[in-house]
N, C-alpha and C. Protein backbone atom coordinates (compact mmCIF):
# COMPACT_ATOMS: atom_id res chain seq x y z
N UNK A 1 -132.87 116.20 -96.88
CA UNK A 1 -133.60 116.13 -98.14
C UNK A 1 -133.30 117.39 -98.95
N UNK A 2 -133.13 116.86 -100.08
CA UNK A 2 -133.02 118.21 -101.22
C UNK A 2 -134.12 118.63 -102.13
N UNK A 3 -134.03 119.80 -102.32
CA UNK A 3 -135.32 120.04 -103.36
C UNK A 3 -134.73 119.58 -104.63
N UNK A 4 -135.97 119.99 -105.44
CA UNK A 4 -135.66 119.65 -107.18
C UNK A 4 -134.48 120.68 -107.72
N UNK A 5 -134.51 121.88 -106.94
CA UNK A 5 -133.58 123.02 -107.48
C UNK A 5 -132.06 122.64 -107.42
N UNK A 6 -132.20 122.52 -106.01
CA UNK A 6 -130.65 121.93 -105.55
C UNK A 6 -130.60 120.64 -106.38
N UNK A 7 -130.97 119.17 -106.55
CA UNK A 7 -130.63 118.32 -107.44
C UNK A 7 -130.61 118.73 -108.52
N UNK A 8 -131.19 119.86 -109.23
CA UNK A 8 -130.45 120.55 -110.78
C UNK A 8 -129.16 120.98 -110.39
N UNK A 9 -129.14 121.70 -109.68
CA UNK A 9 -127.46 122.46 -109.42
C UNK A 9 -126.33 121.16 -109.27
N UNK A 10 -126.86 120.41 -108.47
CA UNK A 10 -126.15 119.24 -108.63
C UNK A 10 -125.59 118.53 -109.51
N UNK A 11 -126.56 118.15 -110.48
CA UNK A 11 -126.43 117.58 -111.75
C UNK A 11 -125.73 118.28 -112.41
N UNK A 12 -125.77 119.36 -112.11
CA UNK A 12 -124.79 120.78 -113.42
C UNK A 12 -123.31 120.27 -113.08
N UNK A 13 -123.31 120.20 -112.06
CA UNK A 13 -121.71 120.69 -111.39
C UNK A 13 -120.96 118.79 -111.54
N UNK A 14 -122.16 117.75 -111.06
CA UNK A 14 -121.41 116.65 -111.90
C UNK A 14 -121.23 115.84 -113.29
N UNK A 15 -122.08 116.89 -114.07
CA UNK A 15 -121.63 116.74 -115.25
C UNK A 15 -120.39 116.84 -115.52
N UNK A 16 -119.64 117.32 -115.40
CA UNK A 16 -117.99 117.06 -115.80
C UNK A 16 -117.31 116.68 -114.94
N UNK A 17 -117.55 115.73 -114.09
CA UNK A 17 -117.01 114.89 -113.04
C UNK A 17 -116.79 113.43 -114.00
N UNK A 18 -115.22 112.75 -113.43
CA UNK A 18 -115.24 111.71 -113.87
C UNK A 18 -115.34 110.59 -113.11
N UNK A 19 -116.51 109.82 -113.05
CA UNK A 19 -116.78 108.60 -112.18
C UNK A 19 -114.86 108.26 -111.42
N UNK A 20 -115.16 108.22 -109.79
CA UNK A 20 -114.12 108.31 -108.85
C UNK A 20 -113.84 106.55 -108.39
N UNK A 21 -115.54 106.27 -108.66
CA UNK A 21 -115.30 104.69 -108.63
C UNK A 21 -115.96 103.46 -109.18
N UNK A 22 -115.38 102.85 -109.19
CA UNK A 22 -115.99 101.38 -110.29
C UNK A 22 -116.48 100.35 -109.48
N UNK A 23 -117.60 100.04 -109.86
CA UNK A 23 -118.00 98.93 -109.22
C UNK A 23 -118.38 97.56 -110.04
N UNK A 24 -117.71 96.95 -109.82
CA UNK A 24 -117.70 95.65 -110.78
C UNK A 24 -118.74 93.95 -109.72
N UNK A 25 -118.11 93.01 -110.32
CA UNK A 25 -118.89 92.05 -110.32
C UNK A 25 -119.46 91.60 -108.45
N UNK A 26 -118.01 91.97 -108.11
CA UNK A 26 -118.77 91.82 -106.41
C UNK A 26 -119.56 92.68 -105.83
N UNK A 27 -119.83 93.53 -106.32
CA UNK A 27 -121.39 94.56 -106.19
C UNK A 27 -120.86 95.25 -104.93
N UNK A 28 -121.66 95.76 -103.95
CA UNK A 28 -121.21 96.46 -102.91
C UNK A 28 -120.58 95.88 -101.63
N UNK A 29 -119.37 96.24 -101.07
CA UNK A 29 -119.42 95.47 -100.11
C UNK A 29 -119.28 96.33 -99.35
N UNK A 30 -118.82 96.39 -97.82
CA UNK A 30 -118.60 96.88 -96.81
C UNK A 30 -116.96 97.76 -97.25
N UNK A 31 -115.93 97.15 -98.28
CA UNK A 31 -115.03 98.09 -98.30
C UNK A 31 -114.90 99.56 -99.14
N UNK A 32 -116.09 99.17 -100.21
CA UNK A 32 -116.79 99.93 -100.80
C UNK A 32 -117.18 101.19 -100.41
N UNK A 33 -117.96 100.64 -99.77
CA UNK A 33 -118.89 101.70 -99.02
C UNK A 33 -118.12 102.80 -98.26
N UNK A 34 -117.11 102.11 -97.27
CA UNK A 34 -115.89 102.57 -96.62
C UNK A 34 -115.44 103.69 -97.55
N UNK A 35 -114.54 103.12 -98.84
CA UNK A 35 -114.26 103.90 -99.87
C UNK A 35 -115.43 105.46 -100.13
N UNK A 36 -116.55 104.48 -100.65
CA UNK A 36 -117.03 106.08 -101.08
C UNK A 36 -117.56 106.80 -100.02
N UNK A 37 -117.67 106.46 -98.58
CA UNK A 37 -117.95 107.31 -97.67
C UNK A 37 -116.82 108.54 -97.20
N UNK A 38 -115.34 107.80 -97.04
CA UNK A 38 -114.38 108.74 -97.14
C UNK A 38 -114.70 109.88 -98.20
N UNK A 39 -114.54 109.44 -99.44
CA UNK A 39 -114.25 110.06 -100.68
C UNK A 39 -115.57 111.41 -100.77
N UNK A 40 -116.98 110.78 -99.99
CA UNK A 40 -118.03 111.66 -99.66
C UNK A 40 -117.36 112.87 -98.87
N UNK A 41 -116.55 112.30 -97.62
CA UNK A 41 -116.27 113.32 -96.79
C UNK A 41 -115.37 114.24 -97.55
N UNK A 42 -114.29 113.77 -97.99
CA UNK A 42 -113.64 114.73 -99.41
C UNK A 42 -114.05 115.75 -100.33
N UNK A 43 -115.20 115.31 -101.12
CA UNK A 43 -115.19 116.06 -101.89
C UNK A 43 -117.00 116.56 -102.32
N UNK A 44 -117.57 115.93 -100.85
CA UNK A 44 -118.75 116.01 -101.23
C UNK A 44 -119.58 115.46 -102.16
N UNK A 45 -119.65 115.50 -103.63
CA UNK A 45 -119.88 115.10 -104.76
C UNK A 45 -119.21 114.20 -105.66
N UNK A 46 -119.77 113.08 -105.74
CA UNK A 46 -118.96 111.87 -106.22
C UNK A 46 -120.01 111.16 -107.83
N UNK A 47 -119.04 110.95 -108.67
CA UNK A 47 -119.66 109.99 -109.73
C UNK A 47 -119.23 108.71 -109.29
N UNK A 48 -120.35 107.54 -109.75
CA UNK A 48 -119.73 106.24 -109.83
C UNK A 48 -120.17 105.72 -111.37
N UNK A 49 -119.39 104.88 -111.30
CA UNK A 49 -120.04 103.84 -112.64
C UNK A 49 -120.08 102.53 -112.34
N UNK A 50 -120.63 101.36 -112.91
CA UNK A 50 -120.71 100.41 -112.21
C UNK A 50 -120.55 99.43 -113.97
N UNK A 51 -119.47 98.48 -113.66
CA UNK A 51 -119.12 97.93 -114.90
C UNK A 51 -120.34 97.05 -115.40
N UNK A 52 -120.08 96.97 -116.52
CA UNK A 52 -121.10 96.04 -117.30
C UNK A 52 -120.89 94.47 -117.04
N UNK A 53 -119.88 94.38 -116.66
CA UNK A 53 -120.00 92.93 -116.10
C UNK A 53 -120.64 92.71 -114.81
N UNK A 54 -121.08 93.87 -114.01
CA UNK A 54 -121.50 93.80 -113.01
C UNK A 54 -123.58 92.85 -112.34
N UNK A 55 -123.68 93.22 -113.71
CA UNK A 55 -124.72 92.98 -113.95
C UNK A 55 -126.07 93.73 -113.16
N UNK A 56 -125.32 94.95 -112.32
CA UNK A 56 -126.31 95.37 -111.33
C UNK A 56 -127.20 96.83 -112.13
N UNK A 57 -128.34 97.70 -111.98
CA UNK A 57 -128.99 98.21 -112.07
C UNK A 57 -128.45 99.66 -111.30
N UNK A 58 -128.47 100.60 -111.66
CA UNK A 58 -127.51 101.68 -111.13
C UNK A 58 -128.81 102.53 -110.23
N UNK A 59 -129.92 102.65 -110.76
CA UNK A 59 -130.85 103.31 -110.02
C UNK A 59 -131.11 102.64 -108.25
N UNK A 60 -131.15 101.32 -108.36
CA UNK A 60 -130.92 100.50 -107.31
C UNK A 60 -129.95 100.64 -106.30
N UNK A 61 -128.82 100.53 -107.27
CA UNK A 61 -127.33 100.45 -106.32
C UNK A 61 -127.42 102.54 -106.20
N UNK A 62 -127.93 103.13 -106.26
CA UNK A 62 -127.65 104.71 -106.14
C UNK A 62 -128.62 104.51 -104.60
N UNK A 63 -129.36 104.08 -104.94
CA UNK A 63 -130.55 104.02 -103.85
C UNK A 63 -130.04 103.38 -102.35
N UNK A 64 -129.61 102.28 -102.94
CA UNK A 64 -129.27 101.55 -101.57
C UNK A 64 -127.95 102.13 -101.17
N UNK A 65 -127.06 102.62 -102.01
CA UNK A 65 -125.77 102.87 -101.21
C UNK A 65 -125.92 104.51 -100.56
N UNK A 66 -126.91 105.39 -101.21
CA UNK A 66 -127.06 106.19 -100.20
C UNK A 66 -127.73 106.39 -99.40
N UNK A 67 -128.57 105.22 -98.94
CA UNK A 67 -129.18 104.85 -97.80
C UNK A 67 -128.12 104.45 -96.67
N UNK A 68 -127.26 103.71 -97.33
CA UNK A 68 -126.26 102.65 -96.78
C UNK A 68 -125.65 104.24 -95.91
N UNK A 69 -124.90 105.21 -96.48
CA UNK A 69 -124.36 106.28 -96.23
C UNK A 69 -124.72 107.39 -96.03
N UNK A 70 -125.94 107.78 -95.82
CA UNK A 70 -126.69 108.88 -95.47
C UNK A 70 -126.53 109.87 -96.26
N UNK A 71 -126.36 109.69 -97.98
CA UNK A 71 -126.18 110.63 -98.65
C UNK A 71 -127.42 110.69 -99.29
N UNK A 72 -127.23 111.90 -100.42
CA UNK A 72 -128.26 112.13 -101.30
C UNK A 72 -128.38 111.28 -103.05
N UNK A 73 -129.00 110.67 -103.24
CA UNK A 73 -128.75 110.19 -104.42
C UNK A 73 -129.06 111.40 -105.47
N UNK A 74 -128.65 111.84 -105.93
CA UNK A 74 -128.57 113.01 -107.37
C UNK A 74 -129.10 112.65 -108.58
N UNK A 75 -128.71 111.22 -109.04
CA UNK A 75 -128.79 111.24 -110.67
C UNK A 75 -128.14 110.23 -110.61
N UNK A 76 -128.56 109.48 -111.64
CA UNK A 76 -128.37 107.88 -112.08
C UNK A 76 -128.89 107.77 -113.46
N UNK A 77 -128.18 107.46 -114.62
CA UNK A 77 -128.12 107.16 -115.65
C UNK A 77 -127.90 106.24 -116.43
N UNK A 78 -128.05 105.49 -116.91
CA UNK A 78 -127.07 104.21 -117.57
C UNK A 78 -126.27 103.58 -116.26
N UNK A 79 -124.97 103.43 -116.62
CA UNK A 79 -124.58 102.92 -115.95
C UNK A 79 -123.74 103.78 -114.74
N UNK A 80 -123.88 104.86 -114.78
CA UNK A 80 -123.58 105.83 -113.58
C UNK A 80 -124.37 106.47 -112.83
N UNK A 81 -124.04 107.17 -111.60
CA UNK A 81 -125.01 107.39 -110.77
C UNK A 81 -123.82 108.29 -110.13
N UNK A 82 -124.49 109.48 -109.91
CA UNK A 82 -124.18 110.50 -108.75
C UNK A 82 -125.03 110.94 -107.28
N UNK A 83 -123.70 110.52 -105.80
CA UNK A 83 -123.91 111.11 -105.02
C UNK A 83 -124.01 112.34 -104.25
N UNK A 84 -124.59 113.06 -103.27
CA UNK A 84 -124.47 114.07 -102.63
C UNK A 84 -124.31 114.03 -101.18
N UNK A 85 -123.46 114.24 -100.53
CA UNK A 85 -123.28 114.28 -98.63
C UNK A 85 -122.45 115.70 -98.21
N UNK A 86 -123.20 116.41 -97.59
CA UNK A 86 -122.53 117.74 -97.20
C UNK A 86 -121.32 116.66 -96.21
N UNK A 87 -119.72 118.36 -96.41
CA UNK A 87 -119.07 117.45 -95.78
C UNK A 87 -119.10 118.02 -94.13
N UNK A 88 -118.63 116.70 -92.98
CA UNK A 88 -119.11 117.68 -91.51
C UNK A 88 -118.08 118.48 -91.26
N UNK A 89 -116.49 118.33 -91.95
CA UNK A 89 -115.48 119.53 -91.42
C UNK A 89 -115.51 120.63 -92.41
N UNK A 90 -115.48 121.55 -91.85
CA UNK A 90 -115.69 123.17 -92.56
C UNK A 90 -114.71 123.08 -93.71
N UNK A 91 -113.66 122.57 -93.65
CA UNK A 91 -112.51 123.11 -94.82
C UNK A 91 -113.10 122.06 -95.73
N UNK A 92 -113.72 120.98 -96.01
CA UNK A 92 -114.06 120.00 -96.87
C UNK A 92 -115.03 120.30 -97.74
N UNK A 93 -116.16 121.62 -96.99
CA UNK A 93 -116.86 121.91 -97.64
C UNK A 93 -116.57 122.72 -99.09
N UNK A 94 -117.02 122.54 -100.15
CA UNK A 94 -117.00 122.91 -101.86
C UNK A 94 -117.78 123.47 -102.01
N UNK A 95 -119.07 122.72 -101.90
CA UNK A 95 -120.27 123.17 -102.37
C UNK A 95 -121.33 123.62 -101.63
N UNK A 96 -122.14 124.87 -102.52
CA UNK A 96 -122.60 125.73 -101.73
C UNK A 96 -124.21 125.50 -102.65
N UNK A 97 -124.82 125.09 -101.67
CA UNK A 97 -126.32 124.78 -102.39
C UNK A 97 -127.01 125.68 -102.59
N UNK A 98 -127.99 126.03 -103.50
CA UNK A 98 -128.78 127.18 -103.18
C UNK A 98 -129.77 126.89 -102.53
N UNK A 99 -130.83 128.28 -101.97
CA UNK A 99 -131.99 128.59 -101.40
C UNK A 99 -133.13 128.02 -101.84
């Protein structure tokens, strides 16, 4: 769990992130997930966006897919939503949370 401080720092740093993945009409599936769980272990901090044809709710899909993945949901907006998952190998790690 993160505090409110750390989800500000968060939000700072993915503000100029450009959504890594799209999620369109087949909503989440299992290869998905696959996808942004790697991409978690990568880079830690991930944007998504989720197309307008999708018809899905981004606060929802932020919710369930980082349940799905044991991450932190950050921020969800319109139609994007940012994750958070510390990464478990030392060199993967980026980001340094504060106190």
């Amino acid at each position: 769990m993160i505090t409110s401080k750390q989800r500000a720092y968060l939000r700072s740093l993915a503000n100029g992130l450009e959504p890594v993945f799209l999620i369109g009409k087949g909503g989440l599936s299992e290869e998905i997930l696959t996808q942004l769980s790697n991409a978690l272990d990568k880079r830690e901090l991930i944007k998504v966006k989720i197309l307008e044809t999708a018809l899905l709710d981004a606060k929802s899909v932020c919710n369930e897919t980082a349940a799905a993945l044991g991450a932190e949901p950050v921020q969800a907006i319109g139609s994007k939503f940012v994750l958070y998952r510390r990464a478990e190998k030392e060199k993967n790690r980026k980001v340094e949370l504060p106190k």
